[in-house]
Every structure is written in C-alpha cells, then in structure tokens.
Protein backbone atom coordinates (compact mmCIF):
# COMPACT_ATOMS: atom_id res chain seq x y z
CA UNK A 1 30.79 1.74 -4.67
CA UNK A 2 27.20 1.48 -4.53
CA UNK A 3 25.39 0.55 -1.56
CA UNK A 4 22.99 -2.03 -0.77
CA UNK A 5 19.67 -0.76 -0.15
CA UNK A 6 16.89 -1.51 2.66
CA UNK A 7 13.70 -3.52 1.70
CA UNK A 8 11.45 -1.60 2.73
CA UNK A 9 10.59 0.71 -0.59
CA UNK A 10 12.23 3.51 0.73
CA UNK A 11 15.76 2.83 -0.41
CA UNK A 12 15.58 4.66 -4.32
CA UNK A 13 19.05 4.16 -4.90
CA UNK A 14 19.37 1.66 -8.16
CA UNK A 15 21.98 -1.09 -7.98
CA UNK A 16 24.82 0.77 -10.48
CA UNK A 17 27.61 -1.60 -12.00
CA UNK A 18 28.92 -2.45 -15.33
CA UNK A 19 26.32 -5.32 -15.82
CA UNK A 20 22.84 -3.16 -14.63
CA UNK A 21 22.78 -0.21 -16.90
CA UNK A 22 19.36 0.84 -17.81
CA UNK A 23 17.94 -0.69 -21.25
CA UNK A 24 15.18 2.11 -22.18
CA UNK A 25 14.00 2.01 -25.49
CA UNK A 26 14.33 5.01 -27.64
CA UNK A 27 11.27 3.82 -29.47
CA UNK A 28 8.14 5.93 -28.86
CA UNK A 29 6.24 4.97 -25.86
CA UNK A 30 2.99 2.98 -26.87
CA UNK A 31 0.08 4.95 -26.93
CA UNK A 32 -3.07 4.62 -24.33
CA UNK A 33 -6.02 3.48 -25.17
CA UNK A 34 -8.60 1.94 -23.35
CA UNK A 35 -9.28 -1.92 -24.74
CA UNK A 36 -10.94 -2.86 -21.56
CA UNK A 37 -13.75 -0.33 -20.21
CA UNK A 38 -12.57 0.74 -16.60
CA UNK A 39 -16.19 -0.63 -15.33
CA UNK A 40 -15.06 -3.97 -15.98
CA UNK A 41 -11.70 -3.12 -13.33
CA UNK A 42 -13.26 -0.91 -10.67
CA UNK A 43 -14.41 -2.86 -7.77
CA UNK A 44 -11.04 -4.25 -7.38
CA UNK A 45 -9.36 -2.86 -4.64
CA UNK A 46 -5.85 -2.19 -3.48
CA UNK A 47 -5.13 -2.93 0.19
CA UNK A 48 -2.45 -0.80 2.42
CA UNK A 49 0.26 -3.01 4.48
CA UNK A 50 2.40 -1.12 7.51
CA UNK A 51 5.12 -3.50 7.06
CA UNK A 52 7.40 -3.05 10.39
CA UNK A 53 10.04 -0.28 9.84
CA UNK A 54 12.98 -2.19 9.94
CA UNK A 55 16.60 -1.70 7.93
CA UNK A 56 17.81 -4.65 6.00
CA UNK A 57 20.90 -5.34 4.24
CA UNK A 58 19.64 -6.06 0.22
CA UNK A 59 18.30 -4.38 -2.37
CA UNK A 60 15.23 -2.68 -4.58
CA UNK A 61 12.90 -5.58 -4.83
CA UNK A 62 11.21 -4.83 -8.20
CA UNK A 63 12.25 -5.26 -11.81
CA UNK A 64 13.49 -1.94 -13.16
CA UNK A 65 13.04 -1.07 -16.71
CA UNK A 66 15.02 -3.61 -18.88
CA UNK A 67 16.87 -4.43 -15.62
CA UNK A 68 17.79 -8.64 -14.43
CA UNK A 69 14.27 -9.84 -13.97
CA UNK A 70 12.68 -7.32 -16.54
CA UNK A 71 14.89 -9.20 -19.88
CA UNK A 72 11.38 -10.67 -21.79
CA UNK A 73 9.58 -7.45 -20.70
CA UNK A 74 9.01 -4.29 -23.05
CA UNK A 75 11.24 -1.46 -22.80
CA UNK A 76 9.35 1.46 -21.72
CA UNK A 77 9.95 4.85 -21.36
CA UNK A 78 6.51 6.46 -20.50
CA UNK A 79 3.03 5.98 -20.02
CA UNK A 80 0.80 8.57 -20.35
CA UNK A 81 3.26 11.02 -20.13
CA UNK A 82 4.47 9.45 -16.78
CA UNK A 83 7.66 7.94 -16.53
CA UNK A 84 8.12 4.21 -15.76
CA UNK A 85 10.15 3.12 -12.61
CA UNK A 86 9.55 -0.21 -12.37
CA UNK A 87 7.88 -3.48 -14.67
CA UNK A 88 5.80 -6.72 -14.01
CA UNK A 89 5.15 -9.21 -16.09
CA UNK A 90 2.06 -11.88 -15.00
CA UNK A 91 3.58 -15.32 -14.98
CA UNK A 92 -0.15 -16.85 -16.18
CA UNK A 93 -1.06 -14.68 -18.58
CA UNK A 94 0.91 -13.93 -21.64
CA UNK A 95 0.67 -10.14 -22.47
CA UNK A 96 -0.77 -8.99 -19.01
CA UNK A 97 1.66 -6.24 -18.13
CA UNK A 98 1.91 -3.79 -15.45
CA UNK A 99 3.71 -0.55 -15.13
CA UNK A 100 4.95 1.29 -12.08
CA UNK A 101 5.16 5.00 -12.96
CA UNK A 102 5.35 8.65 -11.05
CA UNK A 103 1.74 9.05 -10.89
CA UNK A 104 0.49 5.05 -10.19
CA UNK A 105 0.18 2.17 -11.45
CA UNK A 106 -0.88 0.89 -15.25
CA UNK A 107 -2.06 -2.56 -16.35
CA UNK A 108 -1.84 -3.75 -20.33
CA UNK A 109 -3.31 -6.45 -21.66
CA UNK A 110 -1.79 -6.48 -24.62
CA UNK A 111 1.91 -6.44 -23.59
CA UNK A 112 2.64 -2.71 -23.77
CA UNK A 113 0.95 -1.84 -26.79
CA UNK A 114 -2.11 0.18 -25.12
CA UNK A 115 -2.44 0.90 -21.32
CA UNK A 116 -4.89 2.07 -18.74
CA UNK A 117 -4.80 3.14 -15.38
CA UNK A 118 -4.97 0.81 -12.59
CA UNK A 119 -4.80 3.30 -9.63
CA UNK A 120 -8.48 2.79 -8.10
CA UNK A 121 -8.47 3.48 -4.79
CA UNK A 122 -5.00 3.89 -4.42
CA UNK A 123 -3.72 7.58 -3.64
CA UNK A 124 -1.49 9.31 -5.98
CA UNK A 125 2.21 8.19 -5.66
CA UNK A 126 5.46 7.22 -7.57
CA UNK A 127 5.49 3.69 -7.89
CA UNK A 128 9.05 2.40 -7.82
CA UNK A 129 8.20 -1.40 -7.59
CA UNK A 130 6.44 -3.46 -8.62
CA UNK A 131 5.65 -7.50 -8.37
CA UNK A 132 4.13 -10.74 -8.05
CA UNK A 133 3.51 -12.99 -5.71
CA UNK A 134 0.89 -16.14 -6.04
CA UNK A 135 -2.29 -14.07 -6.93
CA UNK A 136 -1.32 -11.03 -5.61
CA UNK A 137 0.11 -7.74 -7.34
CA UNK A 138 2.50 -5.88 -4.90
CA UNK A 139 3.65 -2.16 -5.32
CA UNK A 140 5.76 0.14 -3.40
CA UNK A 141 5.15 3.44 -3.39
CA UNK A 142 7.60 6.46 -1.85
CA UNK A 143 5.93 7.95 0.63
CA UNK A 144 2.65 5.77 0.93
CA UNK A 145 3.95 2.75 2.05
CA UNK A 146 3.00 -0.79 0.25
CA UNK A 147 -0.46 -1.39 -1.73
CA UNK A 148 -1.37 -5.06 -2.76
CA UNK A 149 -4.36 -6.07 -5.55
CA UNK A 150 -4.62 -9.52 -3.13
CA UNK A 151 -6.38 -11.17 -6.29
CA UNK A 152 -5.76 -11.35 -9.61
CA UNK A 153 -8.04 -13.45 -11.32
CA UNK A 154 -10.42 -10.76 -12.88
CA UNK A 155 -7.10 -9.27 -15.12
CA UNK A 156 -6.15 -12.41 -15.77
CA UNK A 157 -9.41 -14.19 -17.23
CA UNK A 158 -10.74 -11.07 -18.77
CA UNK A 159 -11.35 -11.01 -22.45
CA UNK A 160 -14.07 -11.88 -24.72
CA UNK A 161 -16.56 -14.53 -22.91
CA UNK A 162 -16.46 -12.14 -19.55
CA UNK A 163 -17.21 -8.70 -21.86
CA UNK A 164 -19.63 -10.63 -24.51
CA UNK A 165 -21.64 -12.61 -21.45
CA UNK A 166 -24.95 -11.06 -19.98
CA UNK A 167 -23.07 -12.15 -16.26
CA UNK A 168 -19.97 -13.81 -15.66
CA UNK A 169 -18.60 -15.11 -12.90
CA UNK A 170 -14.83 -15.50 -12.36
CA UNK A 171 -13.39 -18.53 -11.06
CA UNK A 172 -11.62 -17.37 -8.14
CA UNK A 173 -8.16 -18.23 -6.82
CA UNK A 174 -7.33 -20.72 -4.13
CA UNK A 175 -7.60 -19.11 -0.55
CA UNK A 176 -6.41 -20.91 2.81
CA UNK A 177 -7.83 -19.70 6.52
CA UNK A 178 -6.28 -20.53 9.84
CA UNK A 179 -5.88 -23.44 10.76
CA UNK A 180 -8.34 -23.09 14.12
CA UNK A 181 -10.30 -19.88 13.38
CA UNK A 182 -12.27 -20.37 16.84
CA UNK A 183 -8.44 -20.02 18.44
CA UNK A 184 -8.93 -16.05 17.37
CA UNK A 185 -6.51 -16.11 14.09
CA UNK A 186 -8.78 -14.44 11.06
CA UNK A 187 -10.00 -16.72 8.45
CA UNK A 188 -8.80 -15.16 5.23
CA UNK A 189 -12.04 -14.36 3.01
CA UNK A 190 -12.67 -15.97 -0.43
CA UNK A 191 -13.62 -13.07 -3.23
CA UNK A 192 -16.03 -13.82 -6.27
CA UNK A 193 -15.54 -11.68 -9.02
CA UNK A 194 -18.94 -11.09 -11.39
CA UNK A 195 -19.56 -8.85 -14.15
CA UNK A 196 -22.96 -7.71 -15.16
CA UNK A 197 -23.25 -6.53 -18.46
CA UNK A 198 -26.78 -4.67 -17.90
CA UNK A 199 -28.70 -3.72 -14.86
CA UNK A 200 -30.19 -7.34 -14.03
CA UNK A 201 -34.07 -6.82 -13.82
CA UNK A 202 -34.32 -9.86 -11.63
CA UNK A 203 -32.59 -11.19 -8.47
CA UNK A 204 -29.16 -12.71 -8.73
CA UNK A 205 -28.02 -15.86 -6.55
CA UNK A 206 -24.51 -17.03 -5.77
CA UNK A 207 -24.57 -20.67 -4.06
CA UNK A 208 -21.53 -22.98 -2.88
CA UNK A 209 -22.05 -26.39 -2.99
CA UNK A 210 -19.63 -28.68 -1.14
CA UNK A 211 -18.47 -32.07 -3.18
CA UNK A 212 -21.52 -33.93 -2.70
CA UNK A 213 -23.71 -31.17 -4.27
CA UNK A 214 -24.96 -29.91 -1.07
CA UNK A 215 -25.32 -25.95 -0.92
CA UNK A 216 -23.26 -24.96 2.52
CA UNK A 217 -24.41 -21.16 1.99
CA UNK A 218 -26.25 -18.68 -0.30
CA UNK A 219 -26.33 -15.41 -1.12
CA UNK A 220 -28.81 -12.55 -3.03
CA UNK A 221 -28.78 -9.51 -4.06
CA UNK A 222 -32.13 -9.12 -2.40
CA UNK A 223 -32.52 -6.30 -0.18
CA UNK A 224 -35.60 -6.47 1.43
CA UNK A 225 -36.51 -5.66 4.98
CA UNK A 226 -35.03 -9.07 6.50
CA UNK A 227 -32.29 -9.20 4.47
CA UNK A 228 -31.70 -5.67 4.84
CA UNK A 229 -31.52 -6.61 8.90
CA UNK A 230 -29.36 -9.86 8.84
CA UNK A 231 -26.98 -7.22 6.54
CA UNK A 232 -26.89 -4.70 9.16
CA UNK A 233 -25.91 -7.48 11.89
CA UNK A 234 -23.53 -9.02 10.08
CA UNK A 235 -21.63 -5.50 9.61
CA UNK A 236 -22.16 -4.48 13.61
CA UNK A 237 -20.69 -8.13 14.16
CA UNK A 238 -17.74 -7.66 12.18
CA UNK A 239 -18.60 -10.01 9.02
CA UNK A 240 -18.76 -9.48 5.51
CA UNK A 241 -21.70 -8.10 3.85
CA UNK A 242 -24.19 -11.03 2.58
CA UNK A 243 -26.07 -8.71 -0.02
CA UNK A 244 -25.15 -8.99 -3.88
CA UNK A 245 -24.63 -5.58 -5.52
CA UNK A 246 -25.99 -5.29 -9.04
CA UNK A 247 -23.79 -2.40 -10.55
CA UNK A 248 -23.37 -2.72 -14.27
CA UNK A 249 -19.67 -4.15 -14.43
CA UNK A 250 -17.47 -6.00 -12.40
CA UNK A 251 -18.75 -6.64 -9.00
CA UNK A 252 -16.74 -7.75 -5.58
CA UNK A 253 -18.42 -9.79 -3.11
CA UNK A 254 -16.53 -11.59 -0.20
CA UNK A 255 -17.38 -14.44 1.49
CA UNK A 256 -15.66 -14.99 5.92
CA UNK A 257 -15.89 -18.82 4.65
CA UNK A 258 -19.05 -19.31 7.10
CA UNK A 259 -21.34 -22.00 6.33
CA UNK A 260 -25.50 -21.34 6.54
CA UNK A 261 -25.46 -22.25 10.58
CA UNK A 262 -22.64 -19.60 11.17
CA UNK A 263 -19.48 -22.41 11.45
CA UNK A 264 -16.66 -22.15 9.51
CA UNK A 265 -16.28 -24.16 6.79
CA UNK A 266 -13.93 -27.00 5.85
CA UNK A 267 -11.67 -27.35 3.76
CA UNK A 268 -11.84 -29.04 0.43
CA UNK A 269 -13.22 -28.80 -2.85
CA UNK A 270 -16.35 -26.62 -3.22
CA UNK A 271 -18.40 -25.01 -6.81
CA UNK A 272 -20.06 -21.46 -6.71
CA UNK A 273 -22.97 -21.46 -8.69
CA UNK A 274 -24.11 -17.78 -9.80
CA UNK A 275 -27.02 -16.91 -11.89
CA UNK A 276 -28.03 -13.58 -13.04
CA UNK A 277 -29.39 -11.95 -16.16
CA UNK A 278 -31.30 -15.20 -17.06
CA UNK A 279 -27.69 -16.97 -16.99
CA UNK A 280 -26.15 -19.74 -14.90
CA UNK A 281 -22.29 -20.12 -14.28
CA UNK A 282 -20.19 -22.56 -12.07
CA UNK A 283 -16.42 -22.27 -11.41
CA UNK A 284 -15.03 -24.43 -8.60
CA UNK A 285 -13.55 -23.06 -5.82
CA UNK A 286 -10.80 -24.59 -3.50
CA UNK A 287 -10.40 -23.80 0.17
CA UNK A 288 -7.50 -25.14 2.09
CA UNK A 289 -5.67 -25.17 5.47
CA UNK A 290 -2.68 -22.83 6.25
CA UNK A 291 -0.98 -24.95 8.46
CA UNK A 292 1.69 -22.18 9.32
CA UNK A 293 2.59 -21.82 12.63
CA UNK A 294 4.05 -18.47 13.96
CA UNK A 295 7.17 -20.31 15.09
CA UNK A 296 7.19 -21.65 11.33
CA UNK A 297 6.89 -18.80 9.90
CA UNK A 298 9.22 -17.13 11.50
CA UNK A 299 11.78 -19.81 10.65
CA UNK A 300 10.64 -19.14 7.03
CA UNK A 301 11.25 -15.76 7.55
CA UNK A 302 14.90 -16.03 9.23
CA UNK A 303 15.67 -18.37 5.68
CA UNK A 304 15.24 -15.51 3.69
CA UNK A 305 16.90 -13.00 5.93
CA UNK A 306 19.71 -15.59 5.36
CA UNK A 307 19.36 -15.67 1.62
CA UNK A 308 19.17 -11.71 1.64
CA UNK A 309 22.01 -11.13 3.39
CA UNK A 310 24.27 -14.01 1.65
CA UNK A 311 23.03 -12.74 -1.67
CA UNK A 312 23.51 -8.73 -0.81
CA UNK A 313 27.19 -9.43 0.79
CA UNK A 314 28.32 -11.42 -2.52
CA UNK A 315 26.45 -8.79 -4.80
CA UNK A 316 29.10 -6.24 -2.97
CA UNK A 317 32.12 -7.92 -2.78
CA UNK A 318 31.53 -9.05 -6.62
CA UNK A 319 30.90 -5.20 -7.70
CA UNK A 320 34.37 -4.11 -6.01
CA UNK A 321 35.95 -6.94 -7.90
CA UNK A 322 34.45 -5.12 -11.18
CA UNK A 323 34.95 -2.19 -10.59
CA UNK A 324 39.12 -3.28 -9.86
CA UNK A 325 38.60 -5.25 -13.20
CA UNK A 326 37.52 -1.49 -15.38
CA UNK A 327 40.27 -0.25 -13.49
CA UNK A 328 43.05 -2.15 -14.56
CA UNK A 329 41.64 -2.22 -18.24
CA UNK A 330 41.57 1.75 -17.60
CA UNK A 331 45.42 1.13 -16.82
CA UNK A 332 46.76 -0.98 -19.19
CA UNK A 333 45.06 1.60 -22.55
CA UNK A 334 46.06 4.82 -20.78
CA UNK A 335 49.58 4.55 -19.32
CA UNK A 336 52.86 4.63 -21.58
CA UNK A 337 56.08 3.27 -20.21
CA UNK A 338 58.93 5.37 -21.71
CA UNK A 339 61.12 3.82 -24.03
CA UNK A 340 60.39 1.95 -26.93
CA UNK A 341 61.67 -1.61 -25.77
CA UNK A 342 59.05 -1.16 -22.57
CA UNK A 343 56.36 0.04 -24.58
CA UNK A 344 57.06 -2.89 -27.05
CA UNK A 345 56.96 -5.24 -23.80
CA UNK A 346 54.11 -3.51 -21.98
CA UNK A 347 51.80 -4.23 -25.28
CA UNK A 348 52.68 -7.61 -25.29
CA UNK A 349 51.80 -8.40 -21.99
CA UNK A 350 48.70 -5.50 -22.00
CA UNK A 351 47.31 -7.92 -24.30
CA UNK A 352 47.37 -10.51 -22.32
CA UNK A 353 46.45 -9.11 -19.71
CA UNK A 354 43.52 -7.54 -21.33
CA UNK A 355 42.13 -10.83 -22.68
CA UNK A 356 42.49 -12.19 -19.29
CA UNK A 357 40.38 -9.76 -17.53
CA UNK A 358 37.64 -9.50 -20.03
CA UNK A 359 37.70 -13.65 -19.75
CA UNK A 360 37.58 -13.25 -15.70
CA UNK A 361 34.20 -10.00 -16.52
CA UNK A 362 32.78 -12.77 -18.27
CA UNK A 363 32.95 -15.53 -15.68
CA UNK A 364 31.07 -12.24 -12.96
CA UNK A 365 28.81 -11.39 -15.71
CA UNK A 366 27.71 -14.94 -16.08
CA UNK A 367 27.07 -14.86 -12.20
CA UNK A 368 25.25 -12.05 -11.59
CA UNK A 369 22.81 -13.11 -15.00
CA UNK A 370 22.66 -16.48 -14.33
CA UNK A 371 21.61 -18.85 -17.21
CA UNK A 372 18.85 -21.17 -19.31
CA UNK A 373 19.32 -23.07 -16.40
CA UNK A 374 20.23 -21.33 -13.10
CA UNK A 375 18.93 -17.81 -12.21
CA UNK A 376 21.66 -15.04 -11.65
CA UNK A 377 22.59 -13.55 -8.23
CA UNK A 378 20.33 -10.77 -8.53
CA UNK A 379 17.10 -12.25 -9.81
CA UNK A 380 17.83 -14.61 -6.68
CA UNK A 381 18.38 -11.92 -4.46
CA UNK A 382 14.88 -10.14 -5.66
CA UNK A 383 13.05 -13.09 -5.17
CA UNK A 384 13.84 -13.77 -2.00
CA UNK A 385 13.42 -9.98 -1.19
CA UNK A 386 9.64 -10.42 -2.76
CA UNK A 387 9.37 -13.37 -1.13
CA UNK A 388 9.98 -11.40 2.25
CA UNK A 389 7.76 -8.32 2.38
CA UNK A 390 5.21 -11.55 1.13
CA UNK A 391 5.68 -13.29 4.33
CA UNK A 392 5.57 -9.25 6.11
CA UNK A 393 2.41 -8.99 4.60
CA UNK A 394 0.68 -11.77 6.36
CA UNK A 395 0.76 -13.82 2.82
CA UNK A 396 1.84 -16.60 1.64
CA UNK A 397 4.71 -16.29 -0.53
CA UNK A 398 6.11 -17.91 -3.73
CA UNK A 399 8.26 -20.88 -3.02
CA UNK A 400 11.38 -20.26 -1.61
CA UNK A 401 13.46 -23.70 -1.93
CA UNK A 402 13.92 -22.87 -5.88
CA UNK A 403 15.62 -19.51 -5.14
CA UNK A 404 18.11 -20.84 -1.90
CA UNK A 405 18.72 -23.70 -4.22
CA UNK A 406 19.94 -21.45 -6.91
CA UNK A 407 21.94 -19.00 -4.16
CA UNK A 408 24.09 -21.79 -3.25
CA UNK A 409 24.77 -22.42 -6.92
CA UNK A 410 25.63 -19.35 -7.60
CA UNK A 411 27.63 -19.26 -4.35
CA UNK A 412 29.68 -21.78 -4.94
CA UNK A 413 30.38 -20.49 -8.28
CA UNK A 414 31.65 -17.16 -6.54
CA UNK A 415 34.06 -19.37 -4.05
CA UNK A 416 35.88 -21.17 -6.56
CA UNK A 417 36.42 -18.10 -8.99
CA UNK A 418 37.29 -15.86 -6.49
CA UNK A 419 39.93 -19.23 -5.01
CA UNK A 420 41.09 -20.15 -8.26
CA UNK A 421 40.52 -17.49 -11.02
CA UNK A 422 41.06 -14.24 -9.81
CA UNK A 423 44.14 -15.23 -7.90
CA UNK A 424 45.36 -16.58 -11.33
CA UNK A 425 44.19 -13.58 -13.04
CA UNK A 426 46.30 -11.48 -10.75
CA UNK A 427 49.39 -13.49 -11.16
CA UNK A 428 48.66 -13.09 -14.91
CA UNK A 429 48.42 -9.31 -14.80
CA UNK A 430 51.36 -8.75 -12.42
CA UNK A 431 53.37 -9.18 -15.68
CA UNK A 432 51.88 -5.88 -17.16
CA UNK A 433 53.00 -4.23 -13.41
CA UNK A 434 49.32 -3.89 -12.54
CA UNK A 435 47.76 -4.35 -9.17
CA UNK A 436 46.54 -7.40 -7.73
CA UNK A 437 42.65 -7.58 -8.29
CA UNK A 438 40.68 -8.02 -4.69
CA UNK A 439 39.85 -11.53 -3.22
CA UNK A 440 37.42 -11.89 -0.73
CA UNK A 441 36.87 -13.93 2.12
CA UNK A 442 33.90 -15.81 0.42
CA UNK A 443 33.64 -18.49 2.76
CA UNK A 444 32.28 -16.10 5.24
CA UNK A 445 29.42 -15.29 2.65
CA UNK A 446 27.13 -17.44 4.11
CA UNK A 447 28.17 -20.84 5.93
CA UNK A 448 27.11 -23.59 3.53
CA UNK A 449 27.48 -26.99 5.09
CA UNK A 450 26.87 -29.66 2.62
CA UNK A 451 23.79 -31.13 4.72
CA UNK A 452 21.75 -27.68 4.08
CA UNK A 453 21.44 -28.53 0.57
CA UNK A 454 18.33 -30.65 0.87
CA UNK A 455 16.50 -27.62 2.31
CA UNK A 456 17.46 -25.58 -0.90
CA UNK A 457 20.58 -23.94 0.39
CA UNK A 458 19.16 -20.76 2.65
CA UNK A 459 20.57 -21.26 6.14
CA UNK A 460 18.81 -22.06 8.87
C-alpha cells in the first residue's frame, strides 16, 4: 500500500496506484534555447521560507510529470540534460511553463518548446515541486528547504513591447500590508519591475500618485551626496533602499509603502509614473488591507488541515479498495476450477464478475479524476496542500472555499459507492467464490453536517 506523505517537501515517495502512473513522453525533450536574454530575468529573486518542521498526514503537493493536475501540461522528460520532477503551468499566461528538475528550476515561454534557467540566486538543488499560488511561484527543494519568486508579473508581461521599449515599466501585482503597521506587524513591500534597454544617460524618476493625481512619494536614481545619505539612513533604519539602479535590463526596486513624510500609506488605488531613457510609462498600482487576524488565520489554517486529512484518509482507503479490485480480476483470469462443468460455470459468472468490477474501477477512477465539472480527489487534495505551506509562508493563499466545496462532493460520492456499490459488487462476485471487496467506515472520513456546506465543506 502506499503511504501518505508529509507536506513538508521532504516526503519523495510518489502516490503509486492504478490511476497515477507516470505519462512521460518518449518524444525527444525540446531543445534549450534562450528566447528571452537572462538580463531581462536576473534581478528577480527567490526568497527562502523555514516553514515549521511539522509531520502531516497528505501528500506531494506539486504536479508530477503528466500526473492529476499536470493533464494540459507537456510531457517532459528532460531539460538540459536534467531530469524533470515536477511541472507548473501559469494560470494567466498561456505558454508560460516552469520545470522542476535535479539541478533547479526552468521557465518557458513558449510552452516547452525552448527553456532557460530560472535558478538565480537560488542554490543548486533537485526540485521536486513545483506551484502557484496568486503571484507567487513556489518550489520545494530536497535538502534546501522552500524558495518562492513572490512576484510574477515580469514572466508574465514579458514579450515584445518590454524587449523593443527604450524603458519599461511593469505593472505590478496587487500587494496588501497589515492592517495597523504602527501595532509592529511588517507592511509587505510593493516591487516595480523596469527594464532598461541601454545605459540611461540621464536620471530616471519613479512617482506614485494617489487617485486625485497627487504624488505621495518619489524616487531617483540620483546618487549624489544627499541622496547618497538619506540612502545610507534608510538602510541603518531598516527600510528599503530609495535609490534607482540603472543596470541595462530588468531592474528591482521596492517600495515599505511609506508616503514622502515617512507614514504609511493608505490603501486604495494609486499610478506609478516612471520615466527613463527619454520615455514615460504609467501602470496603476493597487494597495489593499489584509484584514487577517492571527486567530483568523489560524482558523483558515485548521480548514485545510481538515481538508488534508479528509482528503489523504479517503485517498487511502480508496487505493486498498483498488488494489482488492486488481486482485480479484488477478483471480478470476488465473485460477481453474477442475472439471469441465465448474470451469463452464466459473466463466460464466467470471464474466460477470469481471464486467462488474471494471464498472465499480470506473466509478474510483471517476473519483480520484474528477470531471468538466468537479475536480478529482487528488487535484483537491493538492490544492489544499498548496494552499497550506501558502498560509505557512506568511502569504495569502488561493481561495480555499472552491476546493472544500469540491471535497465534500467528492466525499459524498465515496459514501454512497462504498454504501451501495461495492457492497453490491461483492454480493455480485461472491457467485464466482471470490472475496468480499473492503468497505470502509466512510462516515468517519470527515464529519460533514449538512450546515458546513455554506462554508465550502472543510470542517471547522
């Protein structure tokens, strides 16, 4: 039987049944080539999480290689020479893939057919998952713990008005800070993303503007004595650097979300406006409240624990009912009643039985895969297993009400096959003098009371 693993990206062990084999293609691996220069990727940054070093009952929490959750993905082999453990596909942008190998991480924007590496500052490791989250690009490493690329907006606008531009600034993604950063909690930063094409020979200016076209702060990439000085206190005081680099490229500069007079600033609606190489660019940018309290977050947190452990204990008890399943199909082609009136009798009802087996394989399969219109059990159980080393993080994570919603679906579909169906199926087969199949006790899956549904299933 094969066991459930801890989420914590140390657990290597694949989930092995009848329904997860491995789909590699036998096609050659795509060859790498470089269609975006690596100057236009490398001040991105990964960022090492501890996440606390706790077991839990579920399973590897990215999408192996044509595994559930990897179906509309490329079949890969190899990049580079490096073999793939684990895919991503970008939910925004069509084509933007990313590949978890034995020597890092790999990013194509062309959906497989050229790669390039996306290790940056990241140390060599074998990355056996890999996902997303909101913005952010999550991998898990063995031995080196979890890395996350906390914004993706630079891979996913990229293309022909950033590279053909003389400067180019990306809009960046929503960002929320505490709800009272006075009360000690760390605003979260808002990144700006700007390529330069050539060395600018003049200064360049970044400027937010609130709604009512009122600039709130400014920036340069002047470096002269004074600025040079409010730079230097700004690092001894623990805030963010308020000096523009001007390396040909892409270019990271992040903002604490402090206003000209040192406040934080408010939320709403704001536009950065950013001119260099004689050219001006404005993308809006959107600042917001996290409203999370520890206590709610931790209630968010003991939902998916729920969700996990619901999702892990019917993944089990659903394997041992396929694995009885091959085994009495194993039966009923191997062993040979003697005589020829038994054998006659024992075909007639292997048959039978057969058909009814396959018929009950379906009705798992169907299950664990899910549908056009419900998720499976396993793409549930990895996104709520995402959604958890999200919330570990200190991030906000996808939405989890979809996923519970579709657990106690899926749930409920597992209680009344394994009450009706494969009670029926064993009467069925007891004709052929095969073994009953295993029931379990599915109500003790997870309780369900009907009221939970309106919070999407995942108790609490």
């Amino acid at each position: 039987m094969p066991r459930l693993c801890v989420i914590a990206f140390v657990c290597m062990t694949a989930f092995a049944s009848p329904l997860v084999a491995s789909a590699q293609s036998d096609q050659k691996a795509p060859t790498s080539e470089v269609p975006v220069n690596p100057s236009q990727i490398s001040a991105m940054r990964w960022r090492h999480v501890d996440l606390p070093n706790e077991p839990h009952h579920g399973q590897p929490v990215g999408a192996p290689v044509g595994g559930p959750g990897a179906k509309d993905s490329p079949a890969l082999k190899s990049v580079e020479g490096s073999q793939v453990r684990s895919v991503a596909e970008d939910p925004l942008r069509k084509g933007l893939l990313f590949a978890g190998t034995d020597r890092g991480v790999y990013v194509s924007f062309d959906r497989a057919n050229h790669f390039q590496s996306l290790q940056l500052n990241m140390p060599a490791a074998s990355v056996r998952h890999l996902f997303i989250q909101q913005n952010a690009l999550f991998a898990g490493t063995e031995g080196h713990g979890l890395w996350i690329i906390d914004d993706l907006a630079p891979l996913r606008q990229i293309g022909a008005d950033s590279v053909d531009a003389p400067s180019f600034l990306f809009k960046p993604s929503p960002v929320m800070r505490a709800s009272n950063p006075a009360s000690g909690a760390a605003p979260a930063e808002l990144v700006f993303y700007y390529e330069l094409k050539s060395a600018p020979a003049r200064e360049l200016t970044l400027e937010i503007h609130d709604s009512h076209g009122k600039s709130v702060r400014r920036f340069t990439s002047f470096a002269g004595k004074t600025a040079a000085a409010e730079d230097a206190a700004a690092k001894s005081a623990s805030q963010k650097s308020s000096i523009l680099s001007k390396n040909i490229g892409l270019n990271r500069f992040a903002w604490d979300l402090r206003s000209a007079d040192g406040g934080f600033i408010e939320p709403g609606q704001y536009e950065a406006i950013f001119i260099g190489n004689d050219s001006l660019m404005k993308q809006p940018v959107s600042i917001s409240i996290d409203s999370r309290t520890p206590e709610l977050q931790a209630l968010e947190l003991k939902r998916v624990d729920s969700g996990i452990t619901a999702s892990a204990t019917a993944i089990d008890q659903m394997t041992n009912l396929r694995n009885a399943i091959a085994d009495r199909v194993r039966t009923i082609h191997t062993e040979k009643p003697p005589g020829k009136a038994a054998a006659t009798q024992r075909l007639e009802h292997g048959q039978e039985s057969a058909a009814a087996l396959h018929d009950l394989d379906l009705k798992v399969t169907k299950i664990f895969d899910g549908d056009a219109v419900t998720p499976g059990l396993l793409a549930v159980h990895r996104e709520l297993s995402q959604a958890r080393i999200a919330i570990q993080a200190g991030m906000i994570p996808d939405p989890v009400n979809p996923s519970c919603s579709a657990l106690e679906t899926n749930l409920a579909a597992w209680r009344d096959l394994d009450a009706h169906a494969v009670p029926e199926t064993s009467t069925l087969i007891a004709k052929s003098s095969l073994a009953a199949l295993p029931t379990a006790t599915v109500m003790s899956i997870m309780a369900m009371p009907q009221e939970s549904s309106a919070s999407g299933g995942c108790a609490p």
